[in-house]
N, C-alpha and C. Protein backbone atom coordinates (compact mmCIF):
# COMPACT_ATOMS: atom_id res chain seq x y z
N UNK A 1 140.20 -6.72 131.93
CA UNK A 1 138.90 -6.26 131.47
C UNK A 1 138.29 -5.30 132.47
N UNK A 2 138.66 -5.88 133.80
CA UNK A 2 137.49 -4.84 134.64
C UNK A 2 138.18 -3.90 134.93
N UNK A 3 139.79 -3.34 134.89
CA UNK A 3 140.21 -2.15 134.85
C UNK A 3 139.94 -1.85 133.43
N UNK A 4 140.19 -1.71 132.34
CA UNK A 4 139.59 -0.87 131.29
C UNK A 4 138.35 -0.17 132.00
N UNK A 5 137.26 -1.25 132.17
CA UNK A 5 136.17 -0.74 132.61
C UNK A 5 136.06 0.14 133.24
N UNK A 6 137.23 0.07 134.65
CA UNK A 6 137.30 1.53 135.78
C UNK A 6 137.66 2.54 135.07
N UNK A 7 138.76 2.19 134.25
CA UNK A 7 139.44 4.00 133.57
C UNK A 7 138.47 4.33 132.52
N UNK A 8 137.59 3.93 131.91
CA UNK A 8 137.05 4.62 131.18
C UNK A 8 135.62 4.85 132.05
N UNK A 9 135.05 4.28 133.15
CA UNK A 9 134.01 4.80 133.71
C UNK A 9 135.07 5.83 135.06
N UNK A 10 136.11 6.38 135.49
CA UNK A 10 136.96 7.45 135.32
C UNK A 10 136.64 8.58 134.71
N UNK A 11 137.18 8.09 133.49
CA UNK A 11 137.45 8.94 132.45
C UNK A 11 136.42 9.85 132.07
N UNK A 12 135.41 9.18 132.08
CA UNK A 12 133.97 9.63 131.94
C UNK A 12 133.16 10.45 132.70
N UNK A 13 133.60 10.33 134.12
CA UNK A 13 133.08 10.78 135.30
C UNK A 13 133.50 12.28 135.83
N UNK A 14 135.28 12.48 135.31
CA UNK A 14 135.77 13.58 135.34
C UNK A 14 135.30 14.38 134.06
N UNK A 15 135.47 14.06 132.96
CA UNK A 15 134.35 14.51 131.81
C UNK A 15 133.33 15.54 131.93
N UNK A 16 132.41 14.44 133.05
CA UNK A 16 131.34 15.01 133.46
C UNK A 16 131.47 16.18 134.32
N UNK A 17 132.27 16.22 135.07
CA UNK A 17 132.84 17.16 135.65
C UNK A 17 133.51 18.36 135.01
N UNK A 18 134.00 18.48 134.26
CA UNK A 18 134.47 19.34 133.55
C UNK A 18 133.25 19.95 132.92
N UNK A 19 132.14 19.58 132.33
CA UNK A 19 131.21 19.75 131.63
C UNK A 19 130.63 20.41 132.61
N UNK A 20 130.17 19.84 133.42
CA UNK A 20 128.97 21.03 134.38
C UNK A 20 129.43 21.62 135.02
N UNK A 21 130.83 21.85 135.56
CA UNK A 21 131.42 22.58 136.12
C UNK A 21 131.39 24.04 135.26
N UNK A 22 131.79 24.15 133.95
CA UNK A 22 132.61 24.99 133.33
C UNK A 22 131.15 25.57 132.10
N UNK A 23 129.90 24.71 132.19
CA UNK A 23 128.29 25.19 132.32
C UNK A 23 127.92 26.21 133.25
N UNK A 24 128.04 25.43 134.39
CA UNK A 24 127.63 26.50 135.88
C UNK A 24 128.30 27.84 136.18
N UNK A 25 129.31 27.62 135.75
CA UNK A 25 130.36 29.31 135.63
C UNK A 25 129.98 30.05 134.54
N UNK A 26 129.67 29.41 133.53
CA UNK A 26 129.09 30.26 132.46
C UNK A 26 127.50 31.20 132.82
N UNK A 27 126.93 30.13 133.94
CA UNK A 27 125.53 30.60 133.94
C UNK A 27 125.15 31.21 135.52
N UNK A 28 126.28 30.83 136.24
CA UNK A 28 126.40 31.74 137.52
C UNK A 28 127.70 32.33 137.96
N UNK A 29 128.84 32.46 136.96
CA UNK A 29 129.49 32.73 137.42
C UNK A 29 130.38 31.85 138.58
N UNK A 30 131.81 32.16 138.51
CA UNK A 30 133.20 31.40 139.21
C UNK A 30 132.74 31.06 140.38
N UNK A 31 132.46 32.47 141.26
CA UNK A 31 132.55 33.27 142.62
C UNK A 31 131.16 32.34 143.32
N UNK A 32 130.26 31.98 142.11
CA UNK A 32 128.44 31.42 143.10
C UNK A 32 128.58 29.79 142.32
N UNK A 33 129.69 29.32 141.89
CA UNK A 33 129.61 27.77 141.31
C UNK A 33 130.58 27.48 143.07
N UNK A 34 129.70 26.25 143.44
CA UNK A 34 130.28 25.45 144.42
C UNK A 34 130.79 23.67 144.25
N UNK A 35 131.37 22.98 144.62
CA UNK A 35 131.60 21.64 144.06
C UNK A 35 130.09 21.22 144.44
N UNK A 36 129.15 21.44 145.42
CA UNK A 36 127.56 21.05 145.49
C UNK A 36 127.04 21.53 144.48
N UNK A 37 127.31 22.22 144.11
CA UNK A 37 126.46 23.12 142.73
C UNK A 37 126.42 22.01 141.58
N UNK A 38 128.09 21.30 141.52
CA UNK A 38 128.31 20.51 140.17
C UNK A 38 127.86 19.33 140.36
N UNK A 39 128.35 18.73 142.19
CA UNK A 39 127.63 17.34 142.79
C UNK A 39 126.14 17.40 141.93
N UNK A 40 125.55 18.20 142.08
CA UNK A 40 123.78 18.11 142.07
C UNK A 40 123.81 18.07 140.75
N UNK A 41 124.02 18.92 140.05
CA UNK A 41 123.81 19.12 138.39
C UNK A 41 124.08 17.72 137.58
N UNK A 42 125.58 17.53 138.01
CA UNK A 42 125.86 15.73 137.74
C UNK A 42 125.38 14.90 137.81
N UNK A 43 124.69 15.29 138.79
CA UNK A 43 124.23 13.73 139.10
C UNK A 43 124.97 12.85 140.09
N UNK A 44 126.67 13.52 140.70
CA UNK A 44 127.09 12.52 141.14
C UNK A 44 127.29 13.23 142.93
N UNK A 45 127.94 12.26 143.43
CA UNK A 45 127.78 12.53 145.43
C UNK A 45 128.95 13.30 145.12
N UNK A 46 129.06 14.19 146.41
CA UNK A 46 129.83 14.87 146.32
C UNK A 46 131.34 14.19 146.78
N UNK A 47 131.60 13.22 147.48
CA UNK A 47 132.67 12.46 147.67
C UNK A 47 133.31 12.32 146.08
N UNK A 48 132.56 11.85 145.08
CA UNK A 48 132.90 11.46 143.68
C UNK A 48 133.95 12.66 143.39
N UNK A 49 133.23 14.48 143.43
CA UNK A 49 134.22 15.84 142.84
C UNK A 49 135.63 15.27 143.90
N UNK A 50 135.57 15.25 145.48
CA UNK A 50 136.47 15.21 145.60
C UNK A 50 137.07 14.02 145.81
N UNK A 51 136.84 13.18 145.03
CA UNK A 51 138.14 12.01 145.03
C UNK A 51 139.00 12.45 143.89
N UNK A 52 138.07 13.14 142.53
CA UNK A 52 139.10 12.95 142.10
C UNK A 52 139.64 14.56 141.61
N UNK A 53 139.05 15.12 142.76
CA UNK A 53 139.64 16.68 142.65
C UNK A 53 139.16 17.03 144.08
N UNK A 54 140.93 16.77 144.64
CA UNK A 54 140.48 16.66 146.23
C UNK A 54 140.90 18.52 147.23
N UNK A 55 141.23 18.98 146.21
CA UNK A 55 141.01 20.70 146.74
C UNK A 55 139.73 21.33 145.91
N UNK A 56 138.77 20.70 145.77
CA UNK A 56 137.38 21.28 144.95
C UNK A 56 137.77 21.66 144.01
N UNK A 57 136.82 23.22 143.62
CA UNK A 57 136.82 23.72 142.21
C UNK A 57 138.28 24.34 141.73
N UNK A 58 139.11 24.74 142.78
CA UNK A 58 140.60 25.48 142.24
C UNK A 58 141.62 23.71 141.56
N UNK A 59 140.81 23.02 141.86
CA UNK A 59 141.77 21.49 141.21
C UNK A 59 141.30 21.51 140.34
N UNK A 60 139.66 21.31 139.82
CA UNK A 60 139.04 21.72 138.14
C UNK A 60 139.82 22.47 137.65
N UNK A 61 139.81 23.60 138.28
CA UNK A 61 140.35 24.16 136.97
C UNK A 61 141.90 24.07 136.42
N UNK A 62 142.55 24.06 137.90
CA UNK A 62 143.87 23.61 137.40
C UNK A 62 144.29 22.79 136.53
N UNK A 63 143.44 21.22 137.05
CA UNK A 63 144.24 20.08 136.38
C UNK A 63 143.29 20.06 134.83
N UNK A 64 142.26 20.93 134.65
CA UNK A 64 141.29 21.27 133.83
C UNK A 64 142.71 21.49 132.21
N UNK A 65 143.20 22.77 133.00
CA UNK A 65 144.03 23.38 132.00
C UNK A 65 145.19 23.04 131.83
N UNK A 66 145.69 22.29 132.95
CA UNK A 66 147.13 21.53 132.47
C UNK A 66 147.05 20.65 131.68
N UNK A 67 145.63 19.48 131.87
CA UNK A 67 145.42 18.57 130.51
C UNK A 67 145.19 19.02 129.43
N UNK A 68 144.47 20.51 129.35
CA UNK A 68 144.48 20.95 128.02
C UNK A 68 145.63 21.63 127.44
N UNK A 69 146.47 21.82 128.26
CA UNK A 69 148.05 22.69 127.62
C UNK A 69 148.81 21.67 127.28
N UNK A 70 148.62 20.41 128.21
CA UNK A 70 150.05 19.26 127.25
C UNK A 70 149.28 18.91 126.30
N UNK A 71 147.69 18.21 126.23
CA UNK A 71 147.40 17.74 125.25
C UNK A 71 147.77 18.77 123.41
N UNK A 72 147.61 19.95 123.71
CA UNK A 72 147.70 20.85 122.39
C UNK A 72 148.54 21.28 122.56
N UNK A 73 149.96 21.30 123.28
CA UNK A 73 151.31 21.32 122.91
C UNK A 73 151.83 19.97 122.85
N UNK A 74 151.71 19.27 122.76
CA UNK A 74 151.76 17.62 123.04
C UNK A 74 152.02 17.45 121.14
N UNK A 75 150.79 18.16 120.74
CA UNK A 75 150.64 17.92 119.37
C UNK A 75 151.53 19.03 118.45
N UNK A 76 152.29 19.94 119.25
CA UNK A 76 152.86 20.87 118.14
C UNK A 76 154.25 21.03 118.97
N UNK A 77 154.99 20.40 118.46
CA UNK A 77 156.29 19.87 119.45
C UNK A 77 157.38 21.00 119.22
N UNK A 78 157.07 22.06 120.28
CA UNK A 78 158.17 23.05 119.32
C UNK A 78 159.61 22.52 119.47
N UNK A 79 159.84 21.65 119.69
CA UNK A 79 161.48 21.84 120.04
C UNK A 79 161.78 21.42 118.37
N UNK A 80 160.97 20.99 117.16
CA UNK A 80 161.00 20.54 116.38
C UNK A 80 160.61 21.39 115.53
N UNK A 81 161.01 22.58 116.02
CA UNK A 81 161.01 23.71 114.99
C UNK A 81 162.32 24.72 114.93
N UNK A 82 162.68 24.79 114.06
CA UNK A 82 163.83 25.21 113.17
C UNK A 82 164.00 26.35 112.07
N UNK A 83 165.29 26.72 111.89
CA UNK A 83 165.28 27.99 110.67
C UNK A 83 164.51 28.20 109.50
N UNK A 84 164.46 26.65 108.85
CA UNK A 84 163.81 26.03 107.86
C UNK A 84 162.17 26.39 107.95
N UNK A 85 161.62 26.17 108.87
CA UNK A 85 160.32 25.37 108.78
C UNK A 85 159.56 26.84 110.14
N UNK A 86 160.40 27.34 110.51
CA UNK A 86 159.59 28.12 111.88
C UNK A 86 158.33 28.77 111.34
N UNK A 87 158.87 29.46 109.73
CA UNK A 87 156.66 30.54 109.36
C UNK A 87 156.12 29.70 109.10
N UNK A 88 156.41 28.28 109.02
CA UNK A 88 155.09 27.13 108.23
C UNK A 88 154.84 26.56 109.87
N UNK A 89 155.51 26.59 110.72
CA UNK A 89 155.28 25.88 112.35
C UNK A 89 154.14 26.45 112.69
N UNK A 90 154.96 28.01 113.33
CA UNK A 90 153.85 29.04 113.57
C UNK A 90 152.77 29.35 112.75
N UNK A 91 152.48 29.42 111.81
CA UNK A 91 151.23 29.23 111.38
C UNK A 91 150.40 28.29 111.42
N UNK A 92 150.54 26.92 111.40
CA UNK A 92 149.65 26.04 112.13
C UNK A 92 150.02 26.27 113.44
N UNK A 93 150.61 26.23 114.23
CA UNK A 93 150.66 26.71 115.67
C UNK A 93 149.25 27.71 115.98
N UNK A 94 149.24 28.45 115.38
CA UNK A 94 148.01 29.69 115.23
C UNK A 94 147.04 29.21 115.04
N UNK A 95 146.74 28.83 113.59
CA UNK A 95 145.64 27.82 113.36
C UNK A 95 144.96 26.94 114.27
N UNK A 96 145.54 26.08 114.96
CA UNK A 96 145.46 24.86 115.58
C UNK A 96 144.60 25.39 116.59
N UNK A 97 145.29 26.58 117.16
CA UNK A 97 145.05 27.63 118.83
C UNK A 97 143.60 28.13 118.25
N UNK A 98 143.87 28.79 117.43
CA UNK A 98 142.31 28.96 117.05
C UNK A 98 141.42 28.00 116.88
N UNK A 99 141.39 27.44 116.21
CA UNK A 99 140.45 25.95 116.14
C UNK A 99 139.94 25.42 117.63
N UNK A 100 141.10 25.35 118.91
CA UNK A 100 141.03 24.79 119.92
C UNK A 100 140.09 25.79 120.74
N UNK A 101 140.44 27.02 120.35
CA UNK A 101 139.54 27.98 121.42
C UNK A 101 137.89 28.09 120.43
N UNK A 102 137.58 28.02 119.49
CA UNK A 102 136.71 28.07 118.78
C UNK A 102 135.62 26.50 119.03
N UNK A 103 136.44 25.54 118.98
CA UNK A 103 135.71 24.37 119.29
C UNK A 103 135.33 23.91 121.13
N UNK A 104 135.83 24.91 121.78
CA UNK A 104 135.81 25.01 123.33
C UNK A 104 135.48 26.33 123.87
N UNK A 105 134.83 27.14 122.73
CA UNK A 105 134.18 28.35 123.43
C UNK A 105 134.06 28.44 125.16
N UNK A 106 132.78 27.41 124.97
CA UNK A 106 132.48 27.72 126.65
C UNK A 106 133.42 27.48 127.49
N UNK A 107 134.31 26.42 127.37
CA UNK A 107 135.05 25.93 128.08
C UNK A 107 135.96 27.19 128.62
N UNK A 108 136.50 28.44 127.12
CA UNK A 108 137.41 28.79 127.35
C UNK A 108 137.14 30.00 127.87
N UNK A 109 135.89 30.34 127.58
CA UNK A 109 134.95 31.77 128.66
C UNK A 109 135.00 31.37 130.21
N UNK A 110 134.57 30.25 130.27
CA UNK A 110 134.18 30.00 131.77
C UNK A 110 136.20 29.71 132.14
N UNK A 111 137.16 29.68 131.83
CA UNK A 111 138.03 29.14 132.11
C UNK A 111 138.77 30.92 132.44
N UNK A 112 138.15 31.86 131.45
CA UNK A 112 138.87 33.25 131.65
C UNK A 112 138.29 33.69 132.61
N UNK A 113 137.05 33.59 132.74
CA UNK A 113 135.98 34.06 134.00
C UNK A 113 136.54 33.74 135.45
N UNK A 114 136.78 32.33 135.75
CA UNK A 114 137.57 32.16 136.53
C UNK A 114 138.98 32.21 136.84
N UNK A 115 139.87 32.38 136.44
CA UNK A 115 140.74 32.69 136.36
C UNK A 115 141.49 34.40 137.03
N UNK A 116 140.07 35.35 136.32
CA UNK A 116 140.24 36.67 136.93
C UNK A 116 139.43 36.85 137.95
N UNK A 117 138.84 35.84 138.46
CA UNK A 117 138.08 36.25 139.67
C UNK A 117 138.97 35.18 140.97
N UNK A 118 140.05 34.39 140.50
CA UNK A 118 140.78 34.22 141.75
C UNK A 118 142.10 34.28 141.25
N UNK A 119 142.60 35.14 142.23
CA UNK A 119 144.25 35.89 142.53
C UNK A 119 145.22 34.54 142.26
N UNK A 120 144.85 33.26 143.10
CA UNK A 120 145.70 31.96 143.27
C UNK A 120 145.86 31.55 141.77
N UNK A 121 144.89 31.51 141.16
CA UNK A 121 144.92 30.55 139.89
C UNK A 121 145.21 31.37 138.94
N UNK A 122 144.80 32.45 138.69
CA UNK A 122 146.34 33.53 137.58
C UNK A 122 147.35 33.25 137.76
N UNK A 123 147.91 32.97 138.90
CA UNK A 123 149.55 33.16 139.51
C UNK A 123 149.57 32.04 138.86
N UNK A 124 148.95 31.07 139.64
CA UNK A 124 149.26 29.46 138.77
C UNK A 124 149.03 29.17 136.98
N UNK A 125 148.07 30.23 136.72
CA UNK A 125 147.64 30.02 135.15
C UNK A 125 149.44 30.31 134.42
N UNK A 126 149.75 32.09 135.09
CA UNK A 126 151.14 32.33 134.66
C UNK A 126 152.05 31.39 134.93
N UNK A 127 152.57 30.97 135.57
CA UNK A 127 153.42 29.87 135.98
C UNK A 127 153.77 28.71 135.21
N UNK A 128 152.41 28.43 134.56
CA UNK A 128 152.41 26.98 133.93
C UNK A 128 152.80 27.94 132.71
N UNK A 129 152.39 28.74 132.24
CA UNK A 129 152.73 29.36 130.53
C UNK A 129 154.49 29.49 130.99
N UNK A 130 154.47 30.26 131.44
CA UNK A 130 156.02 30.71 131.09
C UNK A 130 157.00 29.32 131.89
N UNK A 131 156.54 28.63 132.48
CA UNK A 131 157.14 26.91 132.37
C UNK A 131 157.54 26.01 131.09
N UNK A 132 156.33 26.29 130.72
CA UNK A 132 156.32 25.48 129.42
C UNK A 132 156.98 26.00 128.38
N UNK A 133 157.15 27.43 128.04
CA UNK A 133 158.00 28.03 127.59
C UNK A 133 159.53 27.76 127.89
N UNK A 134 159.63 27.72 128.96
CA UNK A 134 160.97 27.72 129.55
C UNK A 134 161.81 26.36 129.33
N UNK A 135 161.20 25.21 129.52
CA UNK A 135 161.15 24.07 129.17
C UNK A 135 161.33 23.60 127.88
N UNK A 136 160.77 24.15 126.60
CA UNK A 136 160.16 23.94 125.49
C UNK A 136 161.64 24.57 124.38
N UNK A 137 161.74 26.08 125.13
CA UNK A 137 162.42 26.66 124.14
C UNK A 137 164.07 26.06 124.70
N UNK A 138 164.27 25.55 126.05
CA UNK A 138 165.53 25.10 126.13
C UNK A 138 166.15 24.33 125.19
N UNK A 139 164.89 23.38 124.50
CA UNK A 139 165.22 22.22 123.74
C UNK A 139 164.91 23.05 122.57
N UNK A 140 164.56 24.13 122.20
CA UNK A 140 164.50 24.57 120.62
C UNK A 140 165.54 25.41 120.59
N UNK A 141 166.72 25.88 121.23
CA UNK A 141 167.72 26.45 120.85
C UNK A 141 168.41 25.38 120.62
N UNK A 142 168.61 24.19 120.83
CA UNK A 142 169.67 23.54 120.70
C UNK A 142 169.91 23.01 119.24
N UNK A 143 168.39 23.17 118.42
CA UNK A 143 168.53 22.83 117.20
C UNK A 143 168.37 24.19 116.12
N UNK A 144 167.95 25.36 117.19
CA UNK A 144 167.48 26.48 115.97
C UNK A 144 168.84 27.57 115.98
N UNK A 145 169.61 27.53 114.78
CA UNK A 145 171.06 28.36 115.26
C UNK A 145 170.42 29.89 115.66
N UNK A 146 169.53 30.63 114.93
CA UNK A 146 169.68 32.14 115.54
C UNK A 146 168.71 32.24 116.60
N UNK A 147 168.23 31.40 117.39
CA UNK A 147 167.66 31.71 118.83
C UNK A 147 168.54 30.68 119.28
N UNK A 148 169.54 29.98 119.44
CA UNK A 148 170.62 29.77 119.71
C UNK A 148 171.62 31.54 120.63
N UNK A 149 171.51 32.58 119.63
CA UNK A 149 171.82 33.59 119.60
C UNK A 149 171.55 34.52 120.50
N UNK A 150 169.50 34.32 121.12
CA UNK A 150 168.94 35.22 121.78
C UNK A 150 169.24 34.48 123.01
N UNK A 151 169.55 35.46 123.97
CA UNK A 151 169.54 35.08 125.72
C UNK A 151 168.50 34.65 125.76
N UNK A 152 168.33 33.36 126.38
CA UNK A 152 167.25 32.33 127.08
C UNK A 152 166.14 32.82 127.73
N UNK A 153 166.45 34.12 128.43
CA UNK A 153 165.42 34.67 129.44
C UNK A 153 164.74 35.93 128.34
N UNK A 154 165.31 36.42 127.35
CA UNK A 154 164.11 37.09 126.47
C UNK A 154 163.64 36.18 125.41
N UNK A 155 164.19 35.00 125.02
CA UNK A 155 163.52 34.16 124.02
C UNK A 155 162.08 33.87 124.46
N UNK A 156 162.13 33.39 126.19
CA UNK A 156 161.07 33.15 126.88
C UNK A 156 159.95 34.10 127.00
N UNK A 157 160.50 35.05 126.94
CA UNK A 157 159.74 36.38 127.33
C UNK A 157 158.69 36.94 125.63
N UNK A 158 159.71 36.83 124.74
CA UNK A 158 158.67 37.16 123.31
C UNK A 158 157.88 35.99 123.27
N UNK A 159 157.99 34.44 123.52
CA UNK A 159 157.14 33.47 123.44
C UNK A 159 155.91 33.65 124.25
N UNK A 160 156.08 33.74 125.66
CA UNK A 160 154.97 34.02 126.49
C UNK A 160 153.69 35.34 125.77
N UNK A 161 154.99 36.65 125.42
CA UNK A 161 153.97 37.70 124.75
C UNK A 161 153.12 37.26 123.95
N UNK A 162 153.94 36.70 123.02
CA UNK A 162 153.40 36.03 121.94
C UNK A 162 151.84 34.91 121.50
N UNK A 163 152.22 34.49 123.08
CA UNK A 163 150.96 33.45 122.94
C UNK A 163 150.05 34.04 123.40
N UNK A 164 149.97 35.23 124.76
CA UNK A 164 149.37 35.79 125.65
C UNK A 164 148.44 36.62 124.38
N UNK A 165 149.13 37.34 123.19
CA UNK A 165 148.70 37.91 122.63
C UNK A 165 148.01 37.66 121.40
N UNK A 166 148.27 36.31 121.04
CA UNK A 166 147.36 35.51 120.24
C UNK A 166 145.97 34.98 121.12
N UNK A 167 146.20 34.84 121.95
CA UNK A 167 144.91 34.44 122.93
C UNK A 167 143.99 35.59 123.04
N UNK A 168 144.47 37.00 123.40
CA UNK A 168 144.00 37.70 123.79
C UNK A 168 143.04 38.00 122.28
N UNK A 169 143.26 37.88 121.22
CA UNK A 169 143.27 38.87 120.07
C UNK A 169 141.89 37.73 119.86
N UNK A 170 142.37 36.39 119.78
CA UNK A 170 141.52 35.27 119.64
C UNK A 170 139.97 35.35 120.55
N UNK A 171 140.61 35.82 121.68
CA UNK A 171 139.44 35.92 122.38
C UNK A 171 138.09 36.96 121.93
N UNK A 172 138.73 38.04 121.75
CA UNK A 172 138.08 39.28 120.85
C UNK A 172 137.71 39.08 120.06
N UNK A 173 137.65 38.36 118.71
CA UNK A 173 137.42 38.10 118.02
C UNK A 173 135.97 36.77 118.04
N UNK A 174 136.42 36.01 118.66
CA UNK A 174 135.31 34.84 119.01
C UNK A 174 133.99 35.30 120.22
N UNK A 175 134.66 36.21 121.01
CA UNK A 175 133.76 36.41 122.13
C UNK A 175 132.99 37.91 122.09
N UNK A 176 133.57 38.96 121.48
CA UNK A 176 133.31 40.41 121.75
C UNK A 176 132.84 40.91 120.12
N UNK A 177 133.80 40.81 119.21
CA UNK A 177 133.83 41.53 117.96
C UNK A 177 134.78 40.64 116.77
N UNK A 178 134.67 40.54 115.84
CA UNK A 178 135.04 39.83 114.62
C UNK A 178 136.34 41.03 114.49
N UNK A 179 137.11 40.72 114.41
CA UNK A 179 138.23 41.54 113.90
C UNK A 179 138.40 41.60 112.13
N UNK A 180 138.33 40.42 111.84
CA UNK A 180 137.86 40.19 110.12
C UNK A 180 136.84 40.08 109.45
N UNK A 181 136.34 39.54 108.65
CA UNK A 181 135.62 39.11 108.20
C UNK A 181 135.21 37.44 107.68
N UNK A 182 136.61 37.38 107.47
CA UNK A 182 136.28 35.76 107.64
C UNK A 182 137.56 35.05 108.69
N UNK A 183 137.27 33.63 109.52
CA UNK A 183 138.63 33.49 110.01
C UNK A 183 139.62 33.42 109.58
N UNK A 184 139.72 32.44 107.91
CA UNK A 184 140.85 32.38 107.27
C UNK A 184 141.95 33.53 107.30
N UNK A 185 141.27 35.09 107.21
CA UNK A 185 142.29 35.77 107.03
C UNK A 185 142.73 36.43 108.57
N UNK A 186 141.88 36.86 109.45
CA UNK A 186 142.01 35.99 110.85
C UNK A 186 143.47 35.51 111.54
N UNK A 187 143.55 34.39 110.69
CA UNK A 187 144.57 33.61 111.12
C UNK A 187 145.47 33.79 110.60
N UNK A 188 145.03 34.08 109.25
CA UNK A 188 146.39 34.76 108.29
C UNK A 188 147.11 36.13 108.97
N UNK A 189 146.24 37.05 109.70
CA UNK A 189 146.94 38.29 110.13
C UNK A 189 147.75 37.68 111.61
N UNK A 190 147.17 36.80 112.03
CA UNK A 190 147.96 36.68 113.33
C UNK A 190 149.47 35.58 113.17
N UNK A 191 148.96 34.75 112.66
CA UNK A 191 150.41 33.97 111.92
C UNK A 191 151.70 35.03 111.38
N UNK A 192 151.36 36.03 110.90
CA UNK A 192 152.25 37.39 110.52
C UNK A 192 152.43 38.19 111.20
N UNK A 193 151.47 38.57 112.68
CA UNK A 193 151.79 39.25 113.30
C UNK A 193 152.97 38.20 114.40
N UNK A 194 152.62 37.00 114.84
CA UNK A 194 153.40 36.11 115.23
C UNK A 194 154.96 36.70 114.97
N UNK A 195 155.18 36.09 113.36
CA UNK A 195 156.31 36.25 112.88
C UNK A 195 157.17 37.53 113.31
N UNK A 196 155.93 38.56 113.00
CA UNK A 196 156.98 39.94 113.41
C UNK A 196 157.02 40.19 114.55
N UNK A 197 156.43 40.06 115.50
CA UNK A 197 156.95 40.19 116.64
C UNK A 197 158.26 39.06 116.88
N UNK A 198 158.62 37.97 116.69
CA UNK A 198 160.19 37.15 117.00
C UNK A 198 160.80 38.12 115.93
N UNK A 199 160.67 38.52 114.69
CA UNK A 199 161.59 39.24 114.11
C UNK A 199 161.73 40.56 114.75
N UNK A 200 160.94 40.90 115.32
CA UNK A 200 161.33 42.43 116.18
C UNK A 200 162.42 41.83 116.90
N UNK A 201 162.25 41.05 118.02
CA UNK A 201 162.94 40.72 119.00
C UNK A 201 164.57 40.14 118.40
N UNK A 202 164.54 39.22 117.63
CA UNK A 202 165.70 39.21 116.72
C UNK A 202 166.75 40.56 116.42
N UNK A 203 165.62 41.44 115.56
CA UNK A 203 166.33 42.38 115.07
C UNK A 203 166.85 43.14 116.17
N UNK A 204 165.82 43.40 116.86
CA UNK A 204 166.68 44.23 118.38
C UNK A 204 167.46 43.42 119.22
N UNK A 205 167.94 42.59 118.76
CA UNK A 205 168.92 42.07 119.63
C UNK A 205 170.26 41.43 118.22
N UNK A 206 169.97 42.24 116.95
CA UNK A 206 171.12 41.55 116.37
C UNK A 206 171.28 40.72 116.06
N UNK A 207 170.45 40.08 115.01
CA UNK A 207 170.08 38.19 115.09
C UNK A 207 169.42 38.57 113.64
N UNK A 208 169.83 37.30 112.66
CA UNK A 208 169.60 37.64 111.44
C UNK A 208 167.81 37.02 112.09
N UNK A 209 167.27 37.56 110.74
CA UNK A 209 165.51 37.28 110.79
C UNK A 209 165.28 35.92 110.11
N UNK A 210 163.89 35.95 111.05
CA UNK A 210 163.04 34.32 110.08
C UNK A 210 162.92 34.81 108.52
């Protein structure tokens, strides 16, 4: 009973942390948010940020975004995508990404904000994408025969584009300018643009298409 109690008063505490952390960057910026900045706003001592983020704000955000990359690849298991089923995958794949950046606006402004204002945590932001890629698609050639076909190191390479460029487009759209008019179709153009870009890469490499 009284561990439940700890992990969810935990659970709660980093929460909180994430919350006013990724507030305060929105409203002062990466570069003028300090772990005192979030101590105070919280409510909590500053021993609390670093116990359980013991390199300060570059651990927010890190372990910030690694929980959010397994949790929403966690849920769309590519290795479990196949010849059959890949334009119905990727399109909720799309969907889903949108939904996630749409229901985490701030989160995901204050997460780009920082990100380009320190050199360390791009390197690390890249790292973890084209990891997980690397990782992900090892186990989806083994079941998908024509990326079976594509060399390992450009399969990786259109995936990374791919997501880099759904993000990017996503971002524009939610943060700067509506690219559509409504999201539905939105998602409909990027689910197709998805597709054709792996069928580019296919076709230029000789590989029948999705």
């Amino acid at each position: 009973m009284s561990n439940k109690k700890f992990s969810r008063n935990k659970e709660e505490k980093i929460n909180i942390i994430y919350d006013t952390f990724f507030k305060l960057i929105l409203q002062r910026g990466y570069s003028k948010t300090s772990t005192n900045h979030v101590a105070e706003s919280a409510d909590l001592s500053i021993g609390t940020i670093y116990k359980y983020f013991p390199k300060g704000k570059e651990d927010i955000i890190r372990k910030y975004f690694e929980e959010s990359m397994e949790t929403f690849f966690d849920s769309h298991n590519l290795s479990k995508m196949n010849d059959e089923n890949v334009r119905d995958f990727l399109y909720h794949f799309v969907l889903d990404l949108f939904k996630n950046h749409k229901e985490n606006e701030g989160y995901n402004l204050a997460f780009r904000s920082a990100i380009q204002s320190d050199k360390e945590l791009h390197n690390a932001y890249k790292a973890k994408v084209i990891n997980f890629f690397k990782d992900t698609l090892h186990r989806v050639r083994k079941v998908n025969e024509n990326m079976k076909k594509i060399p390992e190191n450009q399969l990786i390479e259109v995936f990374v584009f791919m997501y880099n460029l759904v993000n990017a487009l996503i971002y524009h759209h939610l943060a700067l300018m509506k690219l559509f008019d409504t999201d539905d179709k939105f998602v409909e153009y990027l689910s197709n643009l998805v597709v054709f870009s792996l069928n580019y890469y296919l076709k230029r490499d000789n590989v029948a298409s999705m």
